[in-house]
N, C-alpha and C. Protein backbone atom coordinates (compact mmCIF):
# COMPACT_ATOMS: atom_id res chain seq x y z
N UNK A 1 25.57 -3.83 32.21
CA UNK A 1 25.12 -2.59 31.59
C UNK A 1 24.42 -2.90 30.27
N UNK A 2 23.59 -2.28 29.88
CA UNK A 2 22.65 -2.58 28.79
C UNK A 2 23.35 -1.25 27.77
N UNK A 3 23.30 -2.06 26.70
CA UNK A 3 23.48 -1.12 25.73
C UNK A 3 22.48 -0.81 24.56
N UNK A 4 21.63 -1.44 24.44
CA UNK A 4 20.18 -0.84 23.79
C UNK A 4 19.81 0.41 24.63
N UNK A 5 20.12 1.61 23.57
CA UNK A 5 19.39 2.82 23.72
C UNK A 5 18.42 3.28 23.22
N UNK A 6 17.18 3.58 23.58
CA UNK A 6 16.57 4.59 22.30
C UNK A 6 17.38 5.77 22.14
N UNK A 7 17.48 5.69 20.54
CA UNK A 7 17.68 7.16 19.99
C UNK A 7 16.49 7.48 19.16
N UNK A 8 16.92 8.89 18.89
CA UNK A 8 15.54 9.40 17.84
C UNK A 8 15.63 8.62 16.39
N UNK A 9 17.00 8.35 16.37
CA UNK A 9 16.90 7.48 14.75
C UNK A 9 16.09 6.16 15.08
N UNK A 10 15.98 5.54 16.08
CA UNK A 10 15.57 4.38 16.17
C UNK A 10 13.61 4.54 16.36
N UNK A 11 13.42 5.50 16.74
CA UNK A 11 12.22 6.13 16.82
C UNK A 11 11.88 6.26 15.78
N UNK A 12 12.54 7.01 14.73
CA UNK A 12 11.65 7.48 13.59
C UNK A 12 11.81 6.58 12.51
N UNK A 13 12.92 5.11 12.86
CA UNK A 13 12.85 4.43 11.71
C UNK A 13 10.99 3.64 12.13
N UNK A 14 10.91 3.36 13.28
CA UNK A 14 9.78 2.93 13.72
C UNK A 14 8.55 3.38 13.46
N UNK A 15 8.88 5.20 13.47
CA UNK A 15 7.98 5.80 12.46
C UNK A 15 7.72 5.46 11.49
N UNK A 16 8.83 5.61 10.83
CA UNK A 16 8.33 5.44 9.54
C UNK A 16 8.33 3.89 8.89
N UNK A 17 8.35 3.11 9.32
CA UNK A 17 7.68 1.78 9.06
C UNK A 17 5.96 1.81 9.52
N UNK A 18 5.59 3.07 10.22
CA UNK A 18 4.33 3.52 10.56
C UNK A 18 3.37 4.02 9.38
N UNK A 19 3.98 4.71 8.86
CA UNK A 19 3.70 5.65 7.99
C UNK A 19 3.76 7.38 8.79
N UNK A 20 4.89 7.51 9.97
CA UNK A 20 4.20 8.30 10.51
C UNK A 20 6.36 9.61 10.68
N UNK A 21 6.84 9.14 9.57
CA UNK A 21 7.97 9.40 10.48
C UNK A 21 8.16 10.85 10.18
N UNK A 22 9.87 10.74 9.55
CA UNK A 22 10.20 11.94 8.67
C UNK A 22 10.01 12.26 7.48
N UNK A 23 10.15 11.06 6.94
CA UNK A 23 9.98 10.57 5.36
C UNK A 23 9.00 11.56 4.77
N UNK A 24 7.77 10.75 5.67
CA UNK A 24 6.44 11.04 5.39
C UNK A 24 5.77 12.90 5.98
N UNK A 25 6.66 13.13 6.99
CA UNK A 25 6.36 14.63 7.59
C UNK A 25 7.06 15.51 6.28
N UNK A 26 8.03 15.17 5.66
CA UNK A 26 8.26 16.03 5.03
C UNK A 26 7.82 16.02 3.45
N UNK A 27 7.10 14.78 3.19
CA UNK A 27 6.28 15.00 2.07
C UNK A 27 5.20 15.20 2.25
N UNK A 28 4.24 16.29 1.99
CA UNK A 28 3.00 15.98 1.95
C UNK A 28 1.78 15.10 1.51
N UNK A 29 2.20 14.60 -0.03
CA UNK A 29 1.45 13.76 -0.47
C UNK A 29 1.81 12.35 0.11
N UNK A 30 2.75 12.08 0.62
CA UNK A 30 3.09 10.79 1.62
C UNK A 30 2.23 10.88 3.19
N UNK A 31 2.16 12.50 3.51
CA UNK A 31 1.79 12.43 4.74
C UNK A 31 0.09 12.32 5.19
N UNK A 32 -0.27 13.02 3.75
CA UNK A 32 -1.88 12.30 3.56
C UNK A 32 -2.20 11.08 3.18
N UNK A 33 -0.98 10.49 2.39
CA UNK A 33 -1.93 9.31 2.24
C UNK A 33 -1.70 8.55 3.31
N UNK A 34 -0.85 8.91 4.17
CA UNK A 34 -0.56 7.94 5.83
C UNK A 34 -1.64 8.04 6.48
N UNK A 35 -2.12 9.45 6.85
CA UNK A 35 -3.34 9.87 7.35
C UNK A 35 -4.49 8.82 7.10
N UNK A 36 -4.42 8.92 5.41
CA UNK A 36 -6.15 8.93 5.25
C UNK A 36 -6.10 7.21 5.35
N UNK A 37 -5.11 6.28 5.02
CA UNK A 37 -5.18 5.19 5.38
C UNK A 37 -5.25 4.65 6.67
N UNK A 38 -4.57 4.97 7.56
CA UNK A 38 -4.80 5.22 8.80
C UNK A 38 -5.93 5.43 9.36
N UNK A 39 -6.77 6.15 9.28
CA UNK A 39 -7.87 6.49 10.20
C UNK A 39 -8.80 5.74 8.79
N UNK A 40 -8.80 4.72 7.62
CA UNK A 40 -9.39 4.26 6.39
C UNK A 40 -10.35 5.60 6.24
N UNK A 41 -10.04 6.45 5.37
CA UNK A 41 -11.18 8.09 4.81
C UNK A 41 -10.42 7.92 3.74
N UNK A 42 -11.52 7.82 2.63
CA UNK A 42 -11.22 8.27 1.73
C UNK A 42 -12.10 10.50 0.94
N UNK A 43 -11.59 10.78 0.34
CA UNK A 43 -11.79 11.84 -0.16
C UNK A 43 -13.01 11.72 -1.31
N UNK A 44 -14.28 12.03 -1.61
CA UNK A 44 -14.75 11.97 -3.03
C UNK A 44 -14.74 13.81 -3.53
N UNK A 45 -15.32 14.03 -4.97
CA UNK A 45 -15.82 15.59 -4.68
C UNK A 45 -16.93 14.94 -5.96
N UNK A 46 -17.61 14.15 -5.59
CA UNK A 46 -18.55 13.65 -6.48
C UNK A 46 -19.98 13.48 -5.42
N UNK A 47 -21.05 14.41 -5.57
CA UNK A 47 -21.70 14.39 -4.20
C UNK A 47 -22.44 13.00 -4.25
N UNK A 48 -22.80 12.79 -2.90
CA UNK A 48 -23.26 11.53 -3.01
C UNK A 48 -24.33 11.70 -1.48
N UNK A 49 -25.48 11.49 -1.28
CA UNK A 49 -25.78 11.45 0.06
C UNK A 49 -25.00 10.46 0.93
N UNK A 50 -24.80 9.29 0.49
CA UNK A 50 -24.22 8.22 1.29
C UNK A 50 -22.88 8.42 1.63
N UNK A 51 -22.16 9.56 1.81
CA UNK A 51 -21.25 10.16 2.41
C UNK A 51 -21.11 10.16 3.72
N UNK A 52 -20.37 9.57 4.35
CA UNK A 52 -20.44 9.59 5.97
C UNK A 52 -20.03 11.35 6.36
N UNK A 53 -19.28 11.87 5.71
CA UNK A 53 -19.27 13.24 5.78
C UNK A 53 -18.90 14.00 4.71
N UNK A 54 -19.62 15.34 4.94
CA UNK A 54 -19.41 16.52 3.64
C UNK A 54 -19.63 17.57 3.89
N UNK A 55 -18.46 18.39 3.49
CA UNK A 55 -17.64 19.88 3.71
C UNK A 55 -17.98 20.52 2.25
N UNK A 56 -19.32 21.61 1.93
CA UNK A 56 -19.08 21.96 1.03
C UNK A 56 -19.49 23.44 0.85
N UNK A 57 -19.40 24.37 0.06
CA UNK A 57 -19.61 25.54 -0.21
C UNK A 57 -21.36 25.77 -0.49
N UNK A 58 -22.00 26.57 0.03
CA UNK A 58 -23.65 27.03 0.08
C UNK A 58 -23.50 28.85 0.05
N UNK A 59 -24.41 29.05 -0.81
CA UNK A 59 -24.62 30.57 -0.62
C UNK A 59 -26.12 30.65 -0.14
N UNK A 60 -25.93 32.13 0.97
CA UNK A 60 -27.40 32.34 1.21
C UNK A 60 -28.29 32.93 0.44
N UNK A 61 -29.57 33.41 1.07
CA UNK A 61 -30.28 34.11 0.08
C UNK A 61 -30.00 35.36 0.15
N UNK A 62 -29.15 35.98 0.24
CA UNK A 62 -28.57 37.45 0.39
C UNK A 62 -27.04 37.60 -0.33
N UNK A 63 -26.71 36.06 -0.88
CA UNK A 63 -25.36 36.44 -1.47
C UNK A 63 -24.28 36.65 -0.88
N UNK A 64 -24.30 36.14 -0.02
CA UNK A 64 -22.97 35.40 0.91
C UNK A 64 -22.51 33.95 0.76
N UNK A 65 -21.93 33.65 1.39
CA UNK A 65 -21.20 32.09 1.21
C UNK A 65 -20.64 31.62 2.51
N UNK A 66 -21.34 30.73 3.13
CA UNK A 66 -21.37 29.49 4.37
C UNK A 66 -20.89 28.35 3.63
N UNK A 67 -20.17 27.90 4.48
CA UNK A 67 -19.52 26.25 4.38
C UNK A 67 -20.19 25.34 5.16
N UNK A 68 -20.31 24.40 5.13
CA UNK A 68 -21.48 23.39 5.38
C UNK A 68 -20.67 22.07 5.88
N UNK A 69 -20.40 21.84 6.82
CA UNK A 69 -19.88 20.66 7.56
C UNK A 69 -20.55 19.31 8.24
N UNK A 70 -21.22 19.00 7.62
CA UNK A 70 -22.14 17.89 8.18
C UNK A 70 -21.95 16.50 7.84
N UNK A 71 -22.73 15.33 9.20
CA UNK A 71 -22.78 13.83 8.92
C UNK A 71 -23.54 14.18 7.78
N UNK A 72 -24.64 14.65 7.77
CA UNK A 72 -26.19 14.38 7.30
C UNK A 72 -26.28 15.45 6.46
N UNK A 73 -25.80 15.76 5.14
CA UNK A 73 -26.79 17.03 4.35
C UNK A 73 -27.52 17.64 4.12
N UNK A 74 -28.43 16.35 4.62
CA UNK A 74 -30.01 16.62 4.51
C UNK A 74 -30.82 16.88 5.84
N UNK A 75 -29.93 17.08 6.69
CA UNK A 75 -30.29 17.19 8.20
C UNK A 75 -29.36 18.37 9.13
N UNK A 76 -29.66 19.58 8.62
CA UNK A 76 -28.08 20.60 8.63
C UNK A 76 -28.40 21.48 10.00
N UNK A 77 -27.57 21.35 11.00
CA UNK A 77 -27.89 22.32 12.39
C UNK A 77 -27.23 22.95 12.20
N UNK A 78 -27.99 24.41 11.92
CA UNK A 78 -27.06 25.70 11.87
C UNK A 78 -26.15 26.21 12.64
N UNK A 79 -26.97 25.61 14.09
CA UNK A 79 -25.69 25.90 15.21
C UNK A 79 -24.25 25.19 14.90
N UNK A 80 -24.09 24.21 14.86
CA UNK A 80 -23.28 23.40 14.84
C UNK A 80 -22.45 22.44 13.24
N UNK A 81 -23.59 23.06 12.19
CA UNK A 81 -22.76 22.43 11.00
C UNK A 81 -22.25 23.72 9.79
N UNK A 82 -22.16 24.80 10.31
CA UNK A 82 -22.63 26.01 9.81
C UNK A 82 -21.92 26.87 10.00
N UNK A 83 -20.81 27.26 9.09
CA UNK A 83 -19.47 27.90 9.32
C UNK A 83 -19.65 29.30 8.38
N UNK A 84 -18.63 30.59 8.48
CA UNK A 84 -18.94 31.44 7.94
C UNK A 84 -17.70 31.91 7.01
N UNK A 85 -16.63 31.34 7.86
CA UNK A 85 -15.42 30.95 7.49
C UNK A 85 -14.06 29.80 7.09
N UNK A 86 -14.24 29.56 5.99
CA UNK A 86 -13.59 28.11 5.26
C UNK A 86 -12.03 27.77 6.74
N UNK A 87 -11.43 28.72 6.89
CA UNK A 87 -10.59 28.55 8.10
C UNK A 87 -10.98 27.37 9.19
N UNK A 88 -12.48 27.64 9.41
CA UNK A 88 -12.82 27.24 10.85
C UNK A 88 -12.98 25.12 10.29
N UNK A 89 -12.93 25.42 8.66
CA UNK A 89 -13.00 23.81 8.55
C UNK A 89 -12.36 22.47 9.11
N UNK A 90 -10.77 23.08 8.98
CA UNK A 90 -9.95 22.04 9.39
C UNK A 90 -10.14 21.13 10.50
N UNK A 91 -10.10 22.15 11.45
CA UNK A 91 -10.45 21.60 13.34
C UNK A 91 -11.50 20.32 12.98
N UNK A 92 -13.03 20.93 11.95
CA UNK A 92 -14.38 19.78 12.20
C UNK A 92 -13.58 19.13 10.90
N UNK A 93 -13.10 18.86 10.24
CA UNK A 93 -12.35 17.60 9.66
C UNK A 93 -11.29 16.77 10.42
N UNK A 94 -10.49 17.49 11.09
CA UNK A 94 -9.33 16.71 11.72
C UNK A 94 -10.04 15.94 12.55
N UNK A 95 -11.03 16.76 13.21
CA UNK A 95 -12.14 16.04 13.99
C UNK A 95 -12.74 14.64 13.61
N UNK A 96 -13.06 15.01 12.58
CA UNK A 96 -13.91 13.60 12.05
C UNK A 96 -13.07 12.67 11.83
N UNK A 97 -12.13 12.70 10.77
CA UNK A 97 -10.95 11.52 10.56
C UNK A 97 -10.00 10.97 11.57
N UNK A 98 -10.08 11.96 12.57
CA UNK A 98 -9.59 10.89 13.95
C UNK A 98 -10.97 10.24 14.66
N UNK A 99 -11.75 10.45 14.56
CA UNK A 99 -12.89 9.47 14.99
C UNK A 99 -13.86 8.26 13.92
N UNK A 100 -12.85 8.31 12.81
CA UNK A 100 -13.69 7.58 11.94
C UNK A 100 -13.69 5.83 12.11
N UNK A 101 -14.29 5.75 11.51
CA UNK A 101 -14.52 4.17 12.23
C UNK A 101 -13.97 3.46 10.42
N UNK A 102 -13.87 3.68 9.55
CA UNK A 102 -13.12 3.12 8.67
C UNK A 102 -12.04 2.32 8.67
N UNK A 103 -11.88 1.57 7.64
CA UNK A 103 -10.48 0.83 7.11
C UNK A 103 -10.78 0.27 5.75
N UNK A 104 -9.45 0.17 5.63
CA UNK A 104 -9.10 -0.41 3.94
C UNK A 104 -10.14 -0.88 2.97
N UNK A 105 -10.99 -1.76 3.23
CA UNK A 105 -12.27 -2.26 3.14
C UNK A 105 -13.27 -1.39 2.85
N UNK A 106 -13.50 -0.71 4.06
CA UNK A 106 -14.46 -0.27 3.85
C UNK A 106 -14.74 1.50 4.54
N UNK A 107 -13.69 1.94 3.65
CA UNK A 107 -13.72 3.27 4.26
C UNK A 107 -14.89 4.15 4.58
N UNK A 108 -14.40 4.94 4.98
CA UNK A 108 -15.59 6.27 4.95
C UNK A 108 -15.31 7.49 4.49
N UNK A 109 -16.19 8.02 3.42
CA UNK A 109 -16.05 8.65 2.48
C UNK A 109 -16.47 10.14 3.02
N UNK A 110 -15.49 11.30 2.81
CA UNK A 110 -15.73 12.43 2.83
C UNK A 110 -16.07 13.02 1.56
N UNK A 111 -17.00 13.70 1.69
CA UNK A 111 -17.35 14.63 0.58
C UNK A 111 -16.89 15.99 0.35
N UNK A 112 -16.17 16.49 -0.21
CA UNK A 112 -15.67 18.07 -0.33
C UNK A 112 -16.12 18.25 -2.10
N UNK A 113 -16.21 19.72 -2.21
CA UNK A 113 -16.84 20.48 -3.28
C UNK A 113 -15.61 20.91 -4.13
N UNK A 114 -14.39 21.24 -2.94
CA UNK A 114 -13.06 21.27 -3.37
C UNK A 114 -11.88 20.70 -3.45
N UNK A 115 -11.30 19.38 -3.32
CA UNK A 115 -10.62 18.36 -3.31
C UNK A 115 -9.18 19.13 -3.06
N UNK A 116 -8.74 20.47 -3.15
CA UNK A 116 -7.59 21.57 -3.13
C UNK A 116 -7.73 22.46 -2.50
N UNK A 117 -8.64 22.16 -1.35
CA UNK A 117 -8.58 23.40 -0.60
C UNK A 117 -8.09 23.29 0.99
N UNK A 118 -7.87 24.61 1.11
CA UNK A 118 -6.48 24.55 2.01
C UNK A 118 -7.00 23.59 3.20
N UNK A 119 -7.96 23.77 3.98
CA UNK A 119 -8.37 23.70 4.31
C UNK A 119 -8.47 22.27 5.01
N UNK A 120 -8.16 21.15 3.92
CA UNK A 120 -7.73 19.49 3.51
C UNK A 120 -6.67 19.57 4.45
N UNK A 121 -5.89 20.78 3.52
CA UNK A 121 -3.98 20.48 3.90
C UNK A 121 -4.06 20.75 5.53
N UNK A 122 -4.39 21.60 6.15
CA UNK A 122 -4.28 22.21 7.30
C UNK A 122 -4.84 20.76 8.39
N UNK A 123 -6.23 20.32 8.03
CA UNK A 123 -6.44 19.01 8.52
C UNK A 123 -5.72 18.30 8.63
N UNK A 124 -5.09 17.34 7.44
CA UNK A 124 -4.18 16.36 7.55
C UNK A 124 -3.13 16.50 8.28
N UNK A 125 -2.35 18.14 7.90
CA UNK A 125 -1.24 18.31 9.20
C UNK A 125 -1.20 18.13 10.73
N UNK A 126 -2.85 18.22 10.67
CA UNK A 126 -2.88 17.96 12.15
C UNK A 126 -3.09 17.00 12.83
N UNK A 127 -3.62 16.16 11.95
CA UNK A 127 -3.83 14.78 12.05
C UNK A 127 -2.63 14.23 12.35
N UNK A 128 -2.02 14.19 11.18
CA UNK A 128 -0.72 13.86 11.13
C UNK A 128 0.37 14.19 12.15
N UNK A 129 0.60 15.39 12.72
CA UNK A 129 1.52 15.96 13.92
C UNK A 129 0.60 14.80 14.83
N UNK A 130 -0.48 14.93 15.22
CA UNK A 130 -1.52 14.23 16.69
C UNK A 130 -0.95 12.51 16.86
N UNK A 131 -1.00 12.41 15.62
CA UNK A 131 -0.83 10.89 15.50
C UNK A 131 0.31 10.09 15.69
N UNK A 132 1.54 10.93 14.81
CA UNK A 132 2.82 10.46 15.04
C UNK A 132 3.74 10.95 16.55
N UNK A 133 2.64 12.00 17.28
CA UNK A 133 3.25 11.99 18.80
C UNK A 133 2.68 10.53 19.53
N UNK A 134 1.29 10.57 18.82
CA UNK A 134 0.61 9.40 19.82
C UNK A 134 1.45 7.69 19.32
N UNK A 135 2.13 7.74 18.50
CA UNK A 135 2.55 6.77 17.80
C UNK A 135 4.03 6.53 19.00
N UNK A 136 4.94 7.69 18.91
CA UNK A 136 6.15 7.76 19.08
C UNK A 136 6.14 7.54 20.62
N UNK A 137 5.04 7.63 21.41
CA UNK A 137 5.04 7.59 23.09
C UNK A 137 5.04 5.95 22.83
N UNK A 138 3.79 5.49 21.65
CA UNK A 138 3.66 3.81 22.04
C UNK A 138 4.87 3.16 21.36
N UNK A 139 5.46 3.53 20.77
CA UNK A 139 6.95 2.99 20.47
C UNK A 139 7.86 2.88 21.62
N UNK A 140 8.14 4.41 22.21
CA UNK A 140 9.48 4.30 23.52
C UNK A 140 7.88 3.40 23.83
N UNK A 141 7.05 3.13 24.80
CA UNK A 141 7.00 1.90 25.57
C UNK A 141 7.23 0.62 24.89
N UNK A 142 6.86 0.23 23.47
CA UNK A 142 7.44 -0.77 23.08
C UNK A 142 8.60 -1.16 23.20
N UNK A 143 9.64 -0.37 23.19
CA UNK A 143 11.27 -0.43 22.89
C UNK A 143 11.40 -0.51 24.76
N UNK A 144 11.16 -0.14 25.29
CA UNK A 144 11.58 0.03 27.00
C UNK A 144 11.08 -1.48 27.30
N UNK A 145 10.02 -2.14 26.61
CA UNK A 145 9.37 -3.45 26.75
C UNK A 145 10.21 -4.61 26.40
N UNK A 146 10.96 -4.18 25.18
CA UNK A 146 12.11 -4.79 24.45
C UNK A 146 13.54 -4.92 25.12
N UNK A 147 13.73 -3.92 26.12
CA UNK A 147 14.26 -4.01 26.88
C UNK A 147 15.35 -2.80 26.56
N UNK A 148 14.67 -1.71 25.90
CA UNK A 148 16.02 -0.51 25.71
C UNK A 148 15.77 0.08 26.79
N UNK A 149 16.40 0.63 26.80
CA UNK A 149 16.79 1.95 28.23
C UNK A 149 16.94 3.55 27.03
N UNK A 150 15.56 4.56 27.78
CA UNK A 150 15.93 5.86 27.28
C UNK A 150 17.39 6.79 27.53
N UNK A 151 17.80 7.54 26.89
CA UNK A 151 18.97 8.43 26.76
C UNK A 151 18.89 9.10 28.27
N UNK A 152 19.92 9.20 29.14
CA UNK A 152 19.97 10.48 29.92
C UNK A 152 20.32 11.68 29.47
């Protein structure tokens, strides 16, 4: 009979040698900086064209206010980079920082106008929930590899 079990403690210590556990779910400023190292993004609010991406506030010529989500600033598809509501940001950020091609070295730099807006937070959470499920499946197979046996 084998007595290596996974439990959830053994999971989330694994987490969190991740950066991905409890520790880190229940701090926020722990759980972004897991994030943003992780997928290597860093944050500027210093504009820069050479921004691999930038989320920022535009008013029209009628005195409204669009948010602006684009690779390219200087290349803006209304269909598609061109929001009416700061809400709809998170999704095209969570978006981007799970597809970023960054690391430590040589990150890739987001541009925001607001470095505190909710908008950040709501991203990273989701990042963060996406990642530490995708983390915790490749752990139980690590540990089942190791030779534990899951709980009945």
């Amino acid at each position: 009979m084998n007595n290596k079990v996974i439990t959830d403690e053994l999971i989330n210590e694994r987490l969190e040698a991740k950066g991905f556990g409890e520790k880190q779910s229940e701090n926020e400023e722990l759980a972004k900086e897991s994030v943003l190292n992780h997928f290597g993004v860093k944050f500027t609010t210093s504009f820069n064209n050479d921004a691999d991406f930038s989320i920022y506030e535009e008013g029209t010529a009628d005195g409204y206010s669009v948010w602006i989500a684009a690779h390219d600033p200087r290349n803006i598809s209304i269909c598609e980079d061109v929001y009416y509501y700061d809400t709809d940001l998170a999704d095209r950020l969570a978006e981007f920082i799970q597809g970023s091609n960054g690391d430590e070295d040589y990150p890739e730099y987001v541009y925001v106008d607001d470095d505190a807006a909710d908008f950040i937070d709501y991203a990273i959470e989701q990042v963060f929930v996406y990642q530490a499920e995708k983390l915790e499946g490749e752990i139980i197979d690590e540990l089942i590899d190791e030779g534990y046996e899951e709980q009945n």
